[in-house]
Protein backbone atom coordinates (compact mmCIF):
# COMPACT_ATOMS: atom_id res chain seq x y z
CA UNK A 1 -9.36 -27.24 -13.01
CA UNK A 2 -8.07 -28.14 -9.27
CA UNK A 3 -4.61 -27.62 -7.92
CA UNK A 4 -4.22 -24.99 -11.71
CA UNK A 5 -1.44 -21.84 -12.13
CA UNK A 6 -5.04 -19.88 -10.78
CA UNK A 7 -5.79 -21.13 -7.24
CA UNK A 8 -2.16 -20.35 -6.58
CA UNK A 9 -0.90 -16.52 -5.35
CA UNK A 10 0.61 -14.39 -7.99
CA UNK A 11 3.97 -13.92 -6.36
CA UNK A 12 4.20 -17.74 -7.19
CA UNK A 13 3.11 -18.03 -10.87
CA UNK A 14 5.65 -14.77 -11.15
CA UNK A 15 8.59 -17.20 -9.96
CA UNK A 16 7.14 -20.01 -12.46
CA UNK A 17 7.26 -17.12 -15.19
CA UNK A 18 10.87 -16.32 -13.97
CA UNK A 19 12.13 -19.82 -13.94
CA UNK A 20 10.73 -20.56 -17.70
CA UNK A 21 11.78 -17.02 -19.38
CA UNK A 22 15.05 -18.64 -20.66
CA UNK A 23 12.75 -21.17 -22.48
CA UNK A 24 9.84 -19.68 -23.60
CA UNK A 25 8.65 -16.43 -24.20
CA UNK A 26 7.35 -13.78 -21.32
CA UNK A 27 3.63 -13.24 -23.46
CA UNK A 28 3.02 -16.87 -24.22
CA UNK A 29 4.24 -17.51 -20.11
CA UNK A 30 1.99 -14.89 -18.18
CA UNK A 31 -1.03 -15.79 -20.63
CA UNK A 32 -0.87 -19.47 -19.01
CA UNK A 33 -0.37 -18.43 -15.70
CA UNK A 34 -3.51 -15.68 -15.95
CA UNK A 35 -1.19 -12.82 -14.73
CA UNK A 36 -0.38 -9.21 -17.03
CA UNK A 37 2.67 -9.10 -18.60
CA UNK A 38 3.29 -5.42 -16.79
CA UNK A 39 2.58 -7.12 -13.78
CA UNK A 40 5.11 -9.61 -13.77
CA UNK A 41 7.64 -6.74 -15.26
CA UNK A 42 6.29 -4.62 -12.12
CA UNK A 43 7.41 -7.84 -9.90
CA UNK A 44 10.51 -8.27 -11.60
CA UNK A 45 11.16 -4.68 -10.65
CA UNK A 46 10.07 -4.96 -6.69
CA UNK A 47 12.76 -8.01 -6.58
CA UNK A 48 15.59 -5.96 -7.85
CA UNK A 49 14.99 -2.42 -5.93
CA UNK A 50 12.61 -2.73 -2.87
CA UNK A 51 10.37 0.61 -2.17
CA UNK A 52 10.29 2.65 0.58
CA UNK A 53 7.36 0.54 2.43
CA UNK A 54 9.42 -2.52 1.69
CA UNK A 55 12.39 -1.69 2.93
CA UNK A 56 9.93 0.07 6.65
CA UNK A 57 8.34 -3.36 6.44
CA UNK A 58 11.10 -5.34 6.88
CA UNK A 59 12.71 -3.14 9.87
CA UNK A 60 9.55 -3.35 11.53
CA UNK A 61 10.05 -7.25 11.03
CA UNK A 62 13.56 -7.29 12.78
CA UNK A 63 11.55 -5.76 15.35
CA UNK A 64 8.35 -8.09 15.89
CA UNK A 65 10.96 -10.73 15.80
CA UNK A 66 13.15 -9.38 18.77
CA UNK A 67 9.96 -8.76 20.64
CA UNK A 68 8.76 -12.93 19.25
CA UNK A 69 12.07 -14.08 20.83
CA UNK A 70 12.22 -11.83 24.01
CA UNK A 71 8.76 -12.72 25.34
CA UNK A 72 9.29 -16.55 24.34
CA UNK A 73 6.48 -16.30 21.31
CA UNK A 74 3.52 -15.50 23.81
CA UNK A 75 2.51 -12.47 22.28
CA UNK A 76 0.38 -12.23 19.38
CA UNK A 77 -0.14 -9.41 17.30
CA UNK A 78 -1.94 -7.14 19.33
CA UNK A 79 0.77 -7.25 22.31
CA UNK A 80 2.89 -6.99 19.70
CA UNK A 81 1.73 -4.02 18.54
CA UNK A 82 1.46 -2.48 22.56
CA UNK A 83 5.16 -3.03 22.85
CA UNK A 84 5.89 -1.70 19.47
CA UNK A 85 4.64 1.68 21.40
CA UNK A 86 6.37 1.55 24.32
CA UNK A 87 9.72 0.49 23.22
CA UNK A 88 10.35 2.21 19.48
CA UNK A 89 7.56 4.40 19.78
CA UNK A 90 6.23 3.28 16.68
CA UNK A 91 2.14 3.70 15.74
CA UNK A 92 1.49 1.65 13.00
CA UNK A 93 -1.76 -0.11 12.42
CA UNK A 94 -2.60 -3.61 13.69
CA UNK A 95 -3.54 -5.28 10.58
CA UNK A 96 0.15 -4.23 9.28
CA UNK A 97 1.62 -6.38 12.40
CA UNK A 98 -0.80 -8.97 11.92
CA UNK A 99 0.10 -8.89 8.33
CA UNK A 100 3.89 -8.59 8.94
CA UNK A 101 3.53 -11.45 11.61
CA UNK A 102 1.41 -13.77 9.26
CA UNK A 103 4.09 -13.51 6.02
CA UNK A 104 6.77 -14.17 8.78
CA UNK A 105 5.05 -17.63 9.84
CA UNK A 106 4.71 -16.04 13.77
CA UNK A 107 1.84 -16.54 15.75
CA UNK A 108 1.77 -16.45 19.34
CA UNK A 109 1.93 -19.90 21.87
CA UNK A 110 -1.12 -19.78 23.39
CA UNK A 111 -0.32 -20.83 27.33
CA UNK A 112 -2.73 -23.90 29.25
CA UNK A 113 -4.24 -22.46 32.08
CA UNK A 114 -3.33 -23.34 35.46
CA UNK A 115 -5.80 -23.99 38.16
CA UNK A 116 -5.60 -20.74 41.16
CA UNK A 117 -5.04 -22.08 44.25
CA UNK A 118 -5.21 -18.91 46.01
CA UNK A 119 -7.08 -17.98 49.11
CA UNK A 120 -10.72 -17.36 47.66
CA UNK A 121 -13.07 -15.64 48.94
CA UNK A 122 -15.30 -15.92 52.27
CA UNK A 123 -18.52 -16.17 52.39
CA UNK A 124 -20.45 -14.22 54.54
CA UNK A 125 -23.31 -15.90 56.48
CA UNK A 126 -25.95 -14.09 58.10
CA UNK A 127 -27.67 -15.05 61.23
CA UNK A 128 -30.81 -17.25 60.80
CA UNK A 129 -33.23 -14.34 62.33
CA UNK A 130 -36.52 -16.18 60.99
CA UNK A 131 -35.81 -19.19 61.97
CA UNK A 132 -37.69 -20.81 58.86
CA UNK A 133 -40.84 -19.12 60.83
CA UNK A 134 -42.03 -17.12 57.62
CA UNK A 135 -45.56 -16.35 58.47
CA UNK A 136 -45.81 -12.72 60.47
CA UNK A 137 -48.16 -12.40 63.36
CA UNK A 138 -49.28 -9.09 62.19
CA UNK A 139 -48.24 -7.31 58.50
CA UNK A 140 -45.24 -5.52 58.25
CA UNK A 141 -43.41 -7.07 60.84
CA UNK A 142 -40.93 -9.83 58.89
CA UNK A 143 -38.91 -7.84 56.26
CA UNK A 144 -36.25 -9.76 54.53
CA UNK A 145 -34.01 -8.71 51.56
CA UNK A 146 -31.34 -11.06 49.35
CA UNK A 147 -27.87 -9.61 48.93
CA UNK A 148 -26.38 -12.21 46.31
CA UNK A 149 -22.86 -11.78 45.40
């Protein structure tokens, strides 16, 4: 079945469940969607009192955001994370901020590059000592080396 209560996340079919309850009982409800009746109790629950990690994850999201609107959405999550360090002093892992920074809809602007029109540099040309003369009138007297840079 395409587009079914299965392909979709659970957090959704929980707010289905939710919507319904006043209609139709919890069992018969979580059975359709394909989710355990404790789980959607245990959902209910996270919506009402957030834990501890919830309540860390979302003040580390006030603070990706600040950093997403100082830098003008360049960085993504791994200079995200670098400035985390520097500025709270906070060592979390970087799958956390690329979580954090995925469920917030952030990702980072990446910038066209410019052409350099800076001075480049020299090369550095020898003098012709052969003179295109490559054949030695005795051995070991034309010795020639290639520095390429």
């Amino acid at each position: 079945m395409k587009g079914g209560m299965e392909e979709r996340p659970a957090r959704e079919r929980y707010k289905g469940i939710q919507e319904l309850t006043h209609q139709y009982p919890v069992q018969l409800l979580c059975d359709l969607a394909r989710v355990s009746r404790s789980g959607y109790y245990k959902w209910i629950k996270r919506q009402t009192s957030p834990s501890p990690k919830q309540l860390e994850d979302q003040n580390i999201q006030e603070k990706i955001r600040e950093c997403h609107t100082r830098m003008k959405g360049i960085y993504g999550y791994q200079r995200v994370l670098i400035w985390l360090r520097r500025v709270y002093n906070l060592h979390i892992n970087h799958k956390r901020v690329q979580r954090l920074m995925r469920e917030m809809g952030i990702r980072a602007v990446i910038r066209r590059k410019r052409p350099y029109y800076g001075q480049k540099e020299k090369y550095v040309v020898s003098q012709n000592h052969l003179n295109r003369q490559f054949k030695a009138s005795q051995p070991k007297r034309i010795r020639c080396s290639l520095n390429m840079h």
